[in-house]
PDB file of N, CA and C in Angstrom:
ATOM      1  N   UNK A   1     -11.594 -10.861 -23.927  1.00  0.00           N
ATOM      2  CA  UNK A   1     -12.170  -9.651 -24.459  1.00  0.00           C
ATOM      3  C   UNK A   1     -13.659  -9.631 -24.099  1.00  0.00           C
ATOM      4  N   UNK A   2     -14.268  -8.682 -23.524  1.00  0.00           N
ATOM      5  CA  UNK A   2     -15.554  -8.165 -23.550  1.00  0.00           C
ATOM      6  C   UNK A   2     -16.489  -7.391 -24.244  1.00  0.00           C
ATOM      7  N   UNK A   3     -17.691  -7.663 -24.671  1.00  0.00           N
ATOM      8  CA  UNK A   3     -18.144  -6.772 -24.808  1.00  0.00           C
ATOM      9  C   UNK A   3     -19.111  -5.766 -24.184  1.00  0.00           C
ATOM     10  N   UNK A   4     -19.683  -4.814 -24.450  1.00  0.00           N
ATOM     11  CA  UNK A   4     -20.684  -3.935 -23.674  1.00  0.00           C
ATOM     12  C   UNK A   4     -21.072  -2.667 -24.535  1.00  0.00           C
ATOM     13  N   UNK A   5     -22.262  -3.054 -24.945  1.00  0.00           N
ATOM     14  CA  UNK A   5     -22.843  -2.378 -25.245  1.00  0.00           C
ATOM     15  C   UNK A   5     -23.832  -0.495 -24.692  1.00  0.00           C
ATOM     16  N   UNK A   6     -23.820   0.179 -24.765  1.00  0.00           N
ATOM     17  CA  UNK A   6     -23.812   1.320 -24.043  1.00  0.00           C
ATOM     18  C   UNK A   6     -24.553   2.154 -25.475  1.00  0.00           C
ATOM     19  N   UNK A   7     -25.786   2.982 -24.981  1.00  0.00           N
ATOM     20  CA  UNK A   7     -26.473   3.173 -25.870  1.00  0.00           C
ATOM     21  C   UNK A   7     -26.118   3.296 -27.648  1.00  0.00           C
ATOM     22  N   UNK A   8     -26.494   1.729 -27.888  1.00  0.00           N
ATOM     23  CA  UNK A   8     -26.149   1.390 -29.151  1.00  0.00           C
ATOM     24  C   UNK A   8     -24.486   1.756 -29.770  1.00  0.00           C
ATOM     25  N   UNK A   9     -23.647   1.778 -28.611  1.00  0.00           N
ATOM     26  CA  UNK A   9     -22.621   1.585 -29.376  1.00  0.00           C
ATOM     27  C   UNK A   9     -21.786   0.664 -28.197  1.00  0.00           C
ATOM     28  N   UNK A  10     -20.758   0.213 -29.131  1.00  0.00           N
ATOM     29  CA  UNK A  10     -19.745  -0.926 -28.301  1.00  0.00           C
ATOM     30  C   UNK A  10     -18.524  -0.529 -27.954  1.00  0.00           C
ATOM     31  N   UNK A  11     -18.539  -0.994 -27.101  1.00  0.00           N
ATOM     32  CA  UNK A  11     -16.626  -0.792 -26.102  1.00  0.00           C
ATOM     33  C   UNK A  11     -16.355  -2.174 -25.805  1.00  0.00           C
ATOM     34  N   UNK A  12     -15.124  -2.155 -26.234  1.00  0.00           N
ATOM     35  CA  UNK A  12     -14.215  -3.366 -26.116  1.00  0.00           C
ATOM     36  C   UNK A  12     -13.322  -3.306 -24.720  1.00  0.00           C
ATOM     37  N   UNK A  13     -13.442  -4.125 -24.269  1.00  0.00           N
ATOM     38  CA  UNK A  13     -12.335  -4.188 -22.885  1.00  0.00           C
ATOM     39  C   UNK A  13     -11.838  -5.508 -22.586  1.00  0.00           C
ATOM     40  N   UNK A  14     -10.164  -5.306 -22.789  1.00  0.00           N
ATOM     41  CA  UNK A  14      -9.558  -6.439 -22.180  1.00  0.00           C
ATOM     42  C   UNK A  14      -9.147  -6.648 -20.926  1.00  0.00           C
ATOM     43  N   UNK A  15      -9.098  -7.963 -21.042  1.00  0.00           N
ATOM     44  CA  UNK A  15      -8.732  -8.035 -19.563  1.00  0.00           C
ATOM     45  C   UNK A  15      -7.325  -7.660 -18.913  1.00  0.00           C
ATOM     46  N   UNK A  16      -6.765  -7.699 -20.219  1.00  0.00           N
ATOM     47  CA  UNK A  16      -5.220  -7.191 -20.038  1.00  0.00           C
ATOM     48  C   UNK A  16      -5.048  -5.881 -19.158  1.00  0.00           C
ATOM     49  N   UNK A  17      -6.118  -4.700 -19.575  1.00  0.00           N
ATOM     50  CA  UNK A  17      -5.812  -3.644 -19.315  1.00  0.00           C
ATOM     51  C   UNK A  17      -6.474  -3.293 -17.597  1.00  0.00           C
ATOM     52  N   UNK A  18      -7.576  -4.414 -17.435  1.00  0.00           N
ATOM     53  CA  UNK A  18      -7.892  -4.047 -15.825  1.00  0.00           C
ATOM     54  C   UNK A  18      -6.894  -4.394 -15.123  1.00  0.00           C
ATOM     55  N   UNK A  19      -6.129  -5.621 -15.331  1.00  0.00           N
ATOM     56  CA  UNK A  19      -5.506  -6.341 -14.623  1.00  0.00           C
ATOM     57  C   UNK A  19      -4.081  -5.174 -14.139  1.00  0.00           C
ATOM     58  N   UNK A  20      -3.455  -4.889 -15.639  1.00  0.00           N
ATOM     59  CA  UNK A  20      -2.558  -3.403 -15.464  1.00  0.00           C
ATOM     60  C   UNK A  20      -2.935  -2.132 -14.244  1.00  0.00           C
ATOM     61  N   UNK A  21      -4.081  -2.008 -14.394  1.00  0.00           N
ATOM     62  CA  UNK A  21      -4.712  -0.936 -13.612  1.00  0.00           C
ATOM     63  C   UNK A  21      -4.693  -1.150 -12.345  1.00  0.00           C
ATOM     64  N   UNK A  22      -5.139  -2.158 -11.983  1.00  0.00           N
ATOM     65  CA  UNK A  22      -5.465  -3.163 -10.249  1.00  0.00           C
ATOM     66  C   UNK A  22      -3.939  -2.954 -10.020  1.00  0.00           C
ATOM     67  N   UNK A  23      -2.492  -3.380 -10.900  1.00  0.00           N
ATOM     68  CA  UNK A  23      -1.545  -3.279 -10.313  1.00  0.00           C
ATOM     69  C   UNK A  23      -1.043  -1.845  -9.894  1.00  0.00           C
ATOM     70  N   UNK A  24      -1.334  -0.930 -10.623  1.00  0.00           N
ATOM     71  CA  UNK A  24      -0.673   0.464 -10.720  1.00  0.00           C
ATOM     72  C   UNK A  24      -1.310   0.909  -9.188  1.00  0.00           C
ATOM     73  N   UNK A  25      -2.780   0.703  -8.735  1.00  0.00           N
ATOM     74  CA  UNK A  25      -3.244   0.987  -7.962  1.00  0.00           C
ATOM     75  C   UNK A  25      -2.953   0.788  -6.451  1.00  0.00           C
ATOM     76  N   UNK A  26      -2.571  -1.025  -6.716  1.00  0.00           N
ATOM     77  CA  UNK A  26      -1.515  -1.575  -5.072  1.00  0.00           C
ATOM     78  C   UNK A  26      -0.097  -0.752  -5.095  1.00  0.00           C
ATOM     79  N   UNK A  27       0.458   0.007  -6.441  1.00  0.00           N
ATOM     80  CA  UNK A  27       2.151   0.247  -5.973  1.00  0.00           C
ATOM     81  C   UNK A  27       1.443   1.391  -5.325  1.00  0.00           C
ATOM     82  N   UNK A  28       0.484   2.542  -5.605  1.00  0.00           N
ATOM     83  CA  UNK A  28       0.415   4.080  -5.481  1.00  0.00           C
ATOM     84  C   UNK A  28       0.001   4.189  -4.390  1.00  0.00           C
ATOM     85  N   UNK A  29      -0.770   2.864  -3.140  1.00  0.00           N
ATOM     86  CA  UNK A  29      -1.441   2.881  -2.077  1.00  0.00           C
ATOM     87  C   UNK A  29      -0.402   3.555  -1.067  1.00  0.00           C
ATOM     88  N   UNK A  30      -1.681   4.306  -0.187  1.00  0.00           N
ATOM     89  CA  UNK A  30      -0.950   4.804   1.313  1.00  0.00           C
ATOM     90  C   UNK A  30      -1.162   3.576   2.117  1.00  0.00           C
ATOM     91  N   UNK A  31       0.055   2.606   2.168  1.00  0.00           N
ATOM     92  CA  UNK A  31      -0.405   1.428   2.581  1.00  0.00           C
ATOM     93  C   UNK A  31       0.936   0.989   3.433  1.00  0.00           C
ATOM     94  N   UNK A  32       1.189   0.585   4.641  1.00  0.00           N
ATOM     95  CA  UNK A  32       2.471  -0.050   4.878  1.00  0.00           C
ATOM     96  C   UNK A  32       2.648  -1.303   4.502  1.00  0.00           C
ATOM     97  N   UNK A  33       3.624  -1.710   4.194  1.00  0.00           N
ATOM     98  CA  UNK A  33       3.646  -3.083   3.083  1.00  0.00           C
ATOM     99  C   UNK A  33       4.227  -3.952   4.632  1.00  0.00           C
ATOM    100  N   UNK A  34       4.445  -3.803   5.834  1.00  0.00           N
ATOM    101  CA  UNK A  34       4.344  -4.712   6.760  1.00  0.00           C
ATOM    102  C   UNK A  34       3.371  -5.039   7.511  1.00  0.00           C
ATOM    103  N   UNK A  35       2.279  -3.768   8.129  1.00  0.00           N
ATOM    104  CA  UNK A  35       1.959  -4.237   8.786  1.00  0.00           C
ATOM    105  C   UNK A  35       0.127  -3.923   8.184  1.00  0.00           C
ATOM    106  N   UNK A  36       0.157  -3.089   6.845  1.00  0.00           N
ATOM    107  CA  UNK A  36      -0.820  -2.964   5.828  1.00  0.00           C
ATOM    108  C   UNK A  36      -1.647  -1.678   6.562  1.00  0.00           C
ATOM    109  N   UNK A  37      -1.195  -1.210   7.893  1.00  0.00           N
ATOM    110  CA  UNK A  37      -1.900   0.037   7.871  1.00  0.00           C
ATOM    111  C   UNK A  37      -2.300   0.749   6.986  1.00  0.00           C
ATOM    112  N   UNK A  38      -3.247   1.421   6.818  1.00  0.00           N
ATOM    113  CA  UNK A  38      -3.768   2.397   5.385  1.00  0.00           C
ATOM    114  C   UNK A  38      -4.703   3.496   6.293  1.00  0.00           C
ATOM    115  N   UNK A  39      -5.227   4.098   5.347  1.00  0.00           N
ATOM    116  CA  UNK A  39      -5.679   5.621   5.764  1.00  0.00           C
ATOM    117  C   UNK A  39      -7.093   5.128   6.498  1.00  0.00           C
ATOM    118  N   UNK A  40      -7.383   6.088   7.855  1.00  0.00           N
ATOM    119  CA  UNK A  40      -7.979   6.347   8.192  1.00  0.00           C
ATOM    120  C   UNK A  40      -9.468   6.833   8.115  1.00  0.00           C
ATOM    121  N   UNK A  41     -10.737   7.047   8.864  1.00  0.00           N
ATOM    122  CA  UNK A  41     -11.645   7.994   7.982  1.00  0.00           C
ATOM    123  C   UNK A  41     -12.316   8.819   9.064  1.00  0.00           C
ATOM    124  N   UNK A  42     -12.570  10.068   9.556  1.00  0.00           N
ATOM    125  CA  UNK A  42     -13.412  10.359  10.433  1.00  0.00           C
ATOM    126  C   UNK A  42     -13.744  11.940  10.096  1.00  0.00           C
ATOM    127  N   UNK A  43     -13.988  12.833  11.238  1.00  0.00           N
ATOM    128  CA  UNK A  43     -14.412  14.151  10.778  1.00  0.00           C
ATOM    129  C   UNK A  43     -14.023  14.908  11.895  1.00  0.00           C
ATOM    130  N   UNK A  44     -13.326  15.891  10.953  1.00  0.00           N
ATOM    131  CA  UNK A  44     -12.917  17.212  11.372  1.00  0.00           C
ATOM    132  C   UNK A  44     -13.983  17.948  12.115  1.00  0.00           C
ATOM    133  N   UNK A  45     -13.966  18.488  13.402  1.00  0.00           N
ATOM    134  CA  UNK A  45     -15.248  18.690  14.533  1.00  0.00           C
ATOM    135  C   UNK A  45     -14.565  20.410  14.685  1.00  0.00           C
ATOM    136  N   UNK A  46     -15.605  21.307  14.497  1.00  0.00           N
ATOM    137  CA  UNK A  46     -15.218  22.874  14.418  1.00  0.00           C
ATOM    138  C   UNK A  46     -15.518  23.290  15.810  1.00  0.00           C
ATOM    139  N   UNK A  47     -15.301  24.572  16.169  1.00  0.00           N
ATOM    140  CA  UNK A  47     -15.947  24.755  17.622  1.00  0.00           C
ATOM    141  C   UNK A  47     -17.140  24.871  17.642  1.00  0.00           C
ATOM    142  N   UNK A  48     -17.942  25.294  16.266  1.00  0.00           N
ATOM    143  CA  UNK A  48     -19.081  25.186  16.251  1.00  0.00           C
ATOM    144  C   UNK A  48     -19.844  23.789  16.292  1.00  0.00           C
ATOM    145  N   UNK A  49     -18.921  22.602  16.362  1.00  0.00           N
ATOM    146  CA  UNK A  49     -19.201  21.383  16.347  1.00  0.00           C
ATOM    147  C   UNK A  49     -19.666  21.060  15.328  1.00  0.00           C
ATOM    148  N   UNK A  50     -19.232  21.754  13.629  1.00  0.00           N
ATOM    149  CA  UNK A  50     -19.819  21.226  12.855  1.00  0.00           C
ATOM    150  C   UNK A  50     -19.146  20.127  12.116  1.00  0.00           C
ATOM    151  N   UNK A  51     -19.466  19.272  11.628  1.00  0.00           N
ATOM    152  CA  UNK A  51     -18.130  17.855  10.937  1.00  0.00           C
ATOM    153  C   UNK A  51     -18.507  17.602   9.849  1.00  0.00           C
ATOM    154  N   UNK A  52     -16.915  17.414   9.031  1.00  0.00           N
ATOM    155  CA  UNK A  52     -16.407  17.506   7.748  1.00  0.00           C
ATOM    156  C   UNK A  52     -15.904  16.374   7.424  1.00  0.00           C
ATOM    157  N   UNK A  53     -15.977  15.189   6.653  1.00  0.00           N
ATOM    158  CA  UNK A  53     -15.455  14.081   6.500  1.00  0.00           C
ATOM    159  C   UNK A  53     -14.211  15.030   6.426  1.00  0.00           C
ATOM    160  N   UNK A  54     -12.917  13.676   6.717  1.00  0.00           N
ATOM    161  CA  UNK A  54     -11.844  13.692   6.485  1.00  0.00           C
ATOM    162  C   UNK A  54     -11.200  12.020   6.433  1.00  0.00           C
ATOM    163  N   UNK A  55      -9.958  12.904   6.290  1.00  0.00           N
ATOM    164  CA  UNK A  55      -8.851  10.959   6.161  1.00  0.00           C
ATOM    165  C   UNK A  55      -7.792  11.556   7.174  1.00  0.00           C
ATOM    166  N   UNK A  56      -7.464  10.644   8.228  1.00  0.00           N
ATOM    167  CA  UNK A  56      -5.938  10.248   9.052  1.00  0.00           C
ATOM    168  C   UNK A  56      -5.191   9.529   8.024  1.00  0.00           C
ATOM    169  N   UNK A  57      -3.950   9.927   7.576  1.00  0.00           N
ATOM    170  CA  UNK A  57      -3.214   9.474   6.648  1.00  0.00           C
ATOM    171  C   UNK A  57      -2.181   8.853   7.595  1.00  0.00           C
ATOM    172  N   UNK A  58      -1.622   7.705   7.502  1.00  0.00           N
ATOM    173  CA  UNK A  58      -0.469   7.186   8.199  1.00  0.00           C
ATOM    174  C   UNK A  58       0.541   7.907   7.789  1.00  0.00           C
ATOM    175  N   UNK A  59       1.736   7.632   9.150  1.00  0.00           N
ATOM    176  CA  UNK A  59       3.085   8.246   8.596  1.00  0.00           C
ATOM    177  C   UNK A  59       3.760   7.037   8.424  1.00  0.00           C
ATOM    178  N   UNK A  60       3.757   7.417   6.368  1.00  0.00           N
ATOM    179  CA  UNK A  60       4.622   6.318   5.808  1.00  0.00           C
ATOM    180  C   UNK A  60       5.952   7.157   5.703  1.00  0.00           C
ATOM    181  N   UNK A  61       6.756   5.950   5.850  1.00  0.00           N
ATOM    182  CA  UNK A  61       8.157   6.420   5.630  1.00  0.00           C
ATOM    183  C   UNK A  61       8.885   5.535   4.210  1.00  0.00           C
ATOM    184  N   UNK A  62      10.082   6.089   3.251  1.00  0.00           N
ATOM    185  CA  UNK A  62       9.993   5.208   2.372  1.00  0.00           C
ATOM    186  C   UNK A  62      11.534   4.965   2.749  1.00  0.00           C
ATOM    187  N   UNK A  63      11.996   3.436   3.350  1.00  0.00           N
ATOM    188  CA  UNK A  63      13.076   3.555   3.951  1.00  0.00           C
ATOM    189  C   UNK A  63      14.074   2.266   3.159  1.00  0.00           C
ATOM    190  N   UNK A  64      15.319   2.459   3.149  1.00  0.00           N
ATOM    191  CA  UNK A  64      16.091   1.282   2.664  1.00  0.00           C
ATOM    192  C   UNK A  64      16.769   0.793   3.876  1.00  0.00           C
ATOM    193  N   UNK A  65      16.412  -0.551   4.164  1.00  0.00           N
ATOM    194  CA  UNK A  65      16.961  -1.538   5.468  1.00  0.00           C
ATOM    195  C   UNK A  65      17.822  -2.810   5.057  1.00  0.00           C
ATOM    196  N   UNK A  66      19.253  -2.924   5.555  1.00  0.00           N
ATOM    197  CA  UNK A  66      19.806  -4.272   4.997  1.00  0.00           C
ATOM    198  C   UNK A  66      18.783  -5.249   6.104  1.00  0.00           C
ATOM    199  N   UNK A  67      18.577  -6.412   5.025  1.00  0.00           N
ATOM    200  CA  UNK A  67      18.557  -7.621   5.270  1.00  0.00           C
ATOM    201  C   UNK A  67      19.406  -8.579   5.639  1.00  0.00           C
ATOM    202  N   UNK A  68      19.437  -8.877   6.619  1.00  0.00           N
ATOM    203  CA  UNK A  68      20.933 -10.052   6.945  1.00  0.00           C
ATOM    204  C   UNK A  68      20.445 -11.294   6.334  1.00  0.00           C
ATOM    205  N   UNK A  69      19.479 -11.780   6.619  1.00  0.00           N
ATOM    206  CA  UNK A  69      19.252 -13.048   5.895  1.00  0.00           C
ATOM    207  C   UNK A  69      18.904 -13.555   4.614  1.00  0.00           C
ATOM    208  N   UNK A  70      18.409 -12.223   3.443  1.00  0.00           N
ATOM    209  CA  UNK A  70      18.845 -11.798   2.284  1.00  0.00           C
ATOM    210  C   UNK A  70      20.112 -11.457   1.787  1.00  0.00           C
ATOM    211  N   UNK A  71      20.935 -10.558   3.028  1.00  0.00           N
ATOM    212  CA  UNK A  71      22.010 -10.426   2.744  1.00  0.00           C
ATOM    213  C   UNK A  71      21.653  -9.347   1.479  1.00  0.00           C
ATOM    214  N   UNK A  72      20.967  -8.440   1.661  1.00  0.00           N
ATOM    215  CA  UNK A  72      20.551  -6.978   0.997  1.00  0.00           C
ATOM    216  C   UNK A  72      20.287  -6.102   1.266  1.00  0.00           C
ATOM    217  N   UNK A  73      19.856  -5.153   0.601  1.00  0.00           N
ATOM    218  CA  UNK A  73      19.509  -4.238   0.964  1.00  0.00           C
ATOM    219  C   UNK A  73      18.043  -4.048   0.019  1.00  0.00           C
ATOM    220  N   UNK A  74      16.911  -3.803   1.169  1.00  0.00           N
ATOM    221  CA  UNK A  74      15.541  -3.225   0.427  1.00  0.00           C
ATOM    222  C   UNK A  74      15.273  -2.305   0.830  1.00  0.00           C
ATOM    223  N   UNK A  75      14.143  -1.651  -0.271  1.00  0.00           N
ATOM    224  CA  UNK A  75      13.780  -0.606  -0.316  1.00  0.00           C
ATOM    225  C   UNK A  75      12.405  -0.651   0.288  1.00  0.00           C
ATOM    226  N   UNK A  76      11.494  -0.420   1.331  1.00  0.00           N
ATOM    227  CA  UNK A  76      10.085  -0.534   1.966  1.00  0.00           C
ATOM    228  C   UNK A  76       9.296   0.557   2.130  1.00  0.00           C
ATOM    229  N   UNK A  77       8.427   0.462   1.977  1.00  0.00           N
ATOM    230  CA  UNK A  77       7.385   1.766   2.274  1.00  0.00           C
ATOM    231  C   UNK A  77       6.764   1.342   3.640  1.00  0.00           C
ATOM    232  N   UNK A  78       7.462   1.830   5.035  1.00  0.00           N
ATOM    233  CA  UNK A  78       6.597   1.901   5.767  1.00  0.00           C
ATOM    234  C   UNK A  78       6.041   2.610   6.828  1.00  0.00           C
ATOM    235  N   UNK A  79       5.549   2.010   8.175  1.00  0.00           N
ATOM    236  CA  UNK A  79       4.963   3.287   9.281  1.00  0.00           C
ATOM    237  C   UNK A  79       5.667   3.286   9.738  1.00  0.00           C
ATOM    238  N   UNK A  80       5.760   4.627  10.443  1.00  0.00           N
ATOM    239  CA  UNK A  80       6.898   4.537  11.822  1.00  0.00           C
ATOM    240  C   UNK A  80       6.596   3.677  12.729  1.00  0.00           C
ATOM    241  N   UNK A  81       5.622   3.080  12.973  1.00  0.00           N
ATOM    242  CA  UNK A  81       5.663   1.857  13.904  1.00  0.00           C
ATOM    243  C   UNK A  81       6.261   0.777  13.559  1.00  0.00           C
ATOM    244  N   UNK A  82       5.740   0.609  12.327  1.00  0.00           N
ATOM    245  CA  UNK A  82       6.762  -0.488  11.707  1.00  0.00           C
ATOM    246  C   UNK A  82       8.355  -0.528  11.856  1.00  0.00           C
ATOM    247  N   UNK A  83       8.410   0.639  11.659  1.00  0.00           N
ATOM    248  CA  UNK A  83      10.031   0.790  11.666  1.00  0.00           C
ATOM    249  C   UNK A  83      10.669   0.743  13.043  1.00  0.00           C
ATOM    250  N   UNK A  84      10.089   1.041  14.170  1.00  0.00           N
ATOM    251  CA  UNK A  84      10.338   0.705  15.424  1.00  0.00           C
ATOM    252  C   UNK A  84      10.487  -0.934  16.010  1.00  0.00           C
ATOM    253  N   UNK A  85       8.979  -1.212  15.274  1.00  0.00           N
ATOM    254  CA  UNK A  85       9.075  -2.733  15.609  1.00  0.00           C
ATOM    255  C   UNK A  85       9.945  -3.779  14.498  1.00  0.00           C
ATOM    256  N   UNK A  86      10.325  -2.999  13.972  1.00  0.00           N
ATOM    257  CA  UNK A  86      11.935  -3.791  12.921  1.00  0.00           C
ATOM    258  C   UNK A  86      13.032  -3.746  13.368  1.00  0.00           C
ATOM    259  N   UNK A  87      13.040  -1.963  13.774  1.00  0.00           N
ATOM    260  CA  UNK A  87      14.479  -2.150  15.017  1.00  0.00           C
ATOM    261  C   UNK A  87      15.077  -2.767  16.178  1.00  0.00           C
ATOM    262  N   UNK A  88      13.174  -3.040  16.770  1.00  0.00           N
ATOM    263  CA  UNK A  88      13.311  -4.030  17.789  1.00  0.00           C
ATOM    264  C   UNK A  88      13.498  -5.340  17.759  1.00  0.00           C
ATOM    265  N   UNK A  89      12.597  -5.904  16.864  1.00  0.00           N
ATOM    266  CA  UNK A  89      12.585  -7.444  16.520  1.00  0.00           C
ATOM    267  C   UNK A  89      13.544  -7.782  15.849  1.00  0.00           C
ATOM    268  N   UNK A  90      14.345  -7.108  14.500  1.00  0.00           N
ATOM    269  CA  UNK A  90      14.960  -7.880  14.182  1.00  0.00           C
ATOM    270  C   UNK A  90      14.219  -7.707  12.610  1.00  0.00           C
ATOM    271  N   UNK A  91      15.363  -7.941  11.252  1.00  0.00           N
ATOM    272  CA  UNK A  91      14.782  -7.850  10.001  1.00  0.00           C
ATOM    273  C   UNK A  91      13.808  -9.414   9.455  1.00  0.00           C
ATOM    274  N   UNK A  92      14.031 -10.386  10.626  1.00  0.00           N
ATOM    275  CA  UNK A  92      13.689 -11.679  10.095  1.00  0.00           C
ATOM    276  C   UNK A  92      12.305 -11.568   9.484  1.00  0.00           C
ATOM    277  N   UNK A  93      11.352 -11.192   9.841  1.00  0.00           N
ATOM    278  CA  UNK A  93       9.757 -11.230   9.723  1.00  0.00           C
ATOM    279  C   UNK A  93       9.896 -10.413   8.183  1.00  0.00           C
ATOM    280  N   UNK A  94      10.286  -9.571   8.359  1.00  0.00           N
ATOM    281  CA  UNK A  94      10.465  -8.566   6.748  1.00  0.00           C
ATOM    282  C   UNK A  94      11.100  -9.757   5.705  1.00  0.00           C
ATOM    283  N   UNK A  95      11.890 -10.541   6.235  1.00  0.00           N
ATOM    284  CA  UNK A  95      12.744 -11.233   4.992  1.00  0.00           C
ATOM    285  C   UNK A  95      12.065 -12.434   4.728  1.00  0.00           C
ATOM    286  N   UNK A  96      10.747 -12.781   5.466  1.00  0.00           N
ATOM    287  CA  UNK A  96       9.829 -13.704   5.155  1.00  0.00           C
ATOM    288  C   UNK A  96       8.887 -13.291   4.700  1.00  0.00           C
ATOM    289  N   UNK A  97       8.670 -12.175   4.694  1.00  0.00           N
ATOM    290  CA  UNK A  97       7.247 -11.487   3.637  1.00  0.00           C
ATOM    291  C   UNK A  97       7.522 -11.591   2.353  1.00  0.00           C
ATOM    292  N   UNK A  98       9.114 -11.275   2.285  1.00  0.00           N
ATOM    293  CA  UNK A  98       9.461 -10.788   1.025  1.00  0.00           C
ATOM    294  C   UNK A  98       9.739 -12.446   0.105  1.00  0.00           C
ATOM    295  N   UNK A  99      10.253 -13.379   1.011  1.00  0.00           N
ATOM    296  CA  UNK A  99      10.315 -14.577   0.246  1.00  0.00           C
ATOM    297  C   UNK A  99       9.148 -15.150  -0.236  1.00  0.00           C
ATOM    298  N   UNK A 100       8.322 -14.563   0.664  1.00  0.00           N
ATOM    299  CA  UNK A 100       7.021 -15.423   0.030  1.00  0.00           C
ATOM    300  C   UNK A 100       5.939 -14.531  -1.058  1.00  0.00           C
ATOM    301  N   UNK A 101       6.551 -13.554  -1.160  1.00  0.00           N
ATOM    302  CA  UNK A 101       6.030 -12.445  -2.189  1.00  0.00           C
ATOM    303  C   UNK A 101       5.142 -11.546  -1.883  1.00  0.00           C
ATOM    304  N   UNK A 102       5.003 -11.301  -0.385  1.00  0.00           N
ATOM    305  CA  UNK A 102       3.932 -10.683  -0.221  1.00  0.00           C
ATOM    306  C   UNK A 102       4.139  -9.070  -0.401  1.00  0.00           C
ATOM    307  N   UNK A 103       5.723  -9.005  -0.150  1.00  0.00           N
ATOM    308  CA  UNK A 103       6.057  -7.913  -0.508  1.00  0.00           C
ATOM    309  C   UNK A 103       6.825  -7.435  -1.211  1.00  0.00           C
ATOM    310  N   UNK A 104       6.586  -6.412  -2.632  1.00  0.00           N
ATOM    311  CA  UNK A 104       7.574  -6.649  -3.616  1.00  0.00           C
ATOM    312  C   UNK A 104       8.349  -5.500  -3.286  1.00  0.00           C
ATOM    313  N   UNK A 105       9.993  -5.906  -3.530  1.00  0.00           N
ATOM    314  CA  UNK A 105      11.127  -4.454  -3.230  1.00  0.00           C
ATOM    315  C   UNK A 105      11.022  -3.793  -4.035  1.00  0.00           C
ATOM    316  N   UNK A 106      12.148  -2.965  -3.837  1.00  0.00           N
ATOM    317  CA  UNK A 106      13.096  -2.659  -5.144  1.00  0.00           C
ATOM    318  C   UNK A 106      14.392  -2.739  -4.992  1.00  0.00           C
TER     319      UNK A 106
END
């Protein structure tokens, strides 16, 4: 438990509740859980050449793939590249992320 004081009055914060938050935040990411691509950042250029921040958002896909060496079926959030280079290679690399927890199913 913390405290913090803030003009003369107190707020309590546990740690319980950041820790909750940090998680909610990794499930909601535009993130591929193989190869961790995430969003982009650059600017939209007009003919007048004027520029606008923006974001390149990856194309996530949210796909269910059997595992042969799980011998399952998961559920993944990922890029279409990813998903190319799964079709090609083979599910093995996916079924070692997942043993070692890096990536959680459903």
């Amino acid at each position: 438990m913390e405290l913090l004081f803030i003009n003369k009055k107190i707020f309590i914060f546990e740690a319980q509740f950041f820790q909750d938050s940090a998680k909610k935040e990794n499930e909601m990411s535009r993130r591929c859980q193989v190869t961790g691509t995430g969003p982009r950042y650059g600017s939209s250029i007009s003919h007048a050449h004027n520029k606008t921040k923006r974001r390149f958002l990856p194309n996530l896909q949210k796909k269910k793939i059997w595992v042969q060496e799980l011998n399952r079926q998961v559920t993944v959030k990922l890029s279409a590249r990813a998903i190319k280079t799964i079709s090609k290679n083979g599910t093995s690399e996916l079924a070692k992320l997942i043993r070692e927890g890096k990536i959680k199913v459903r």
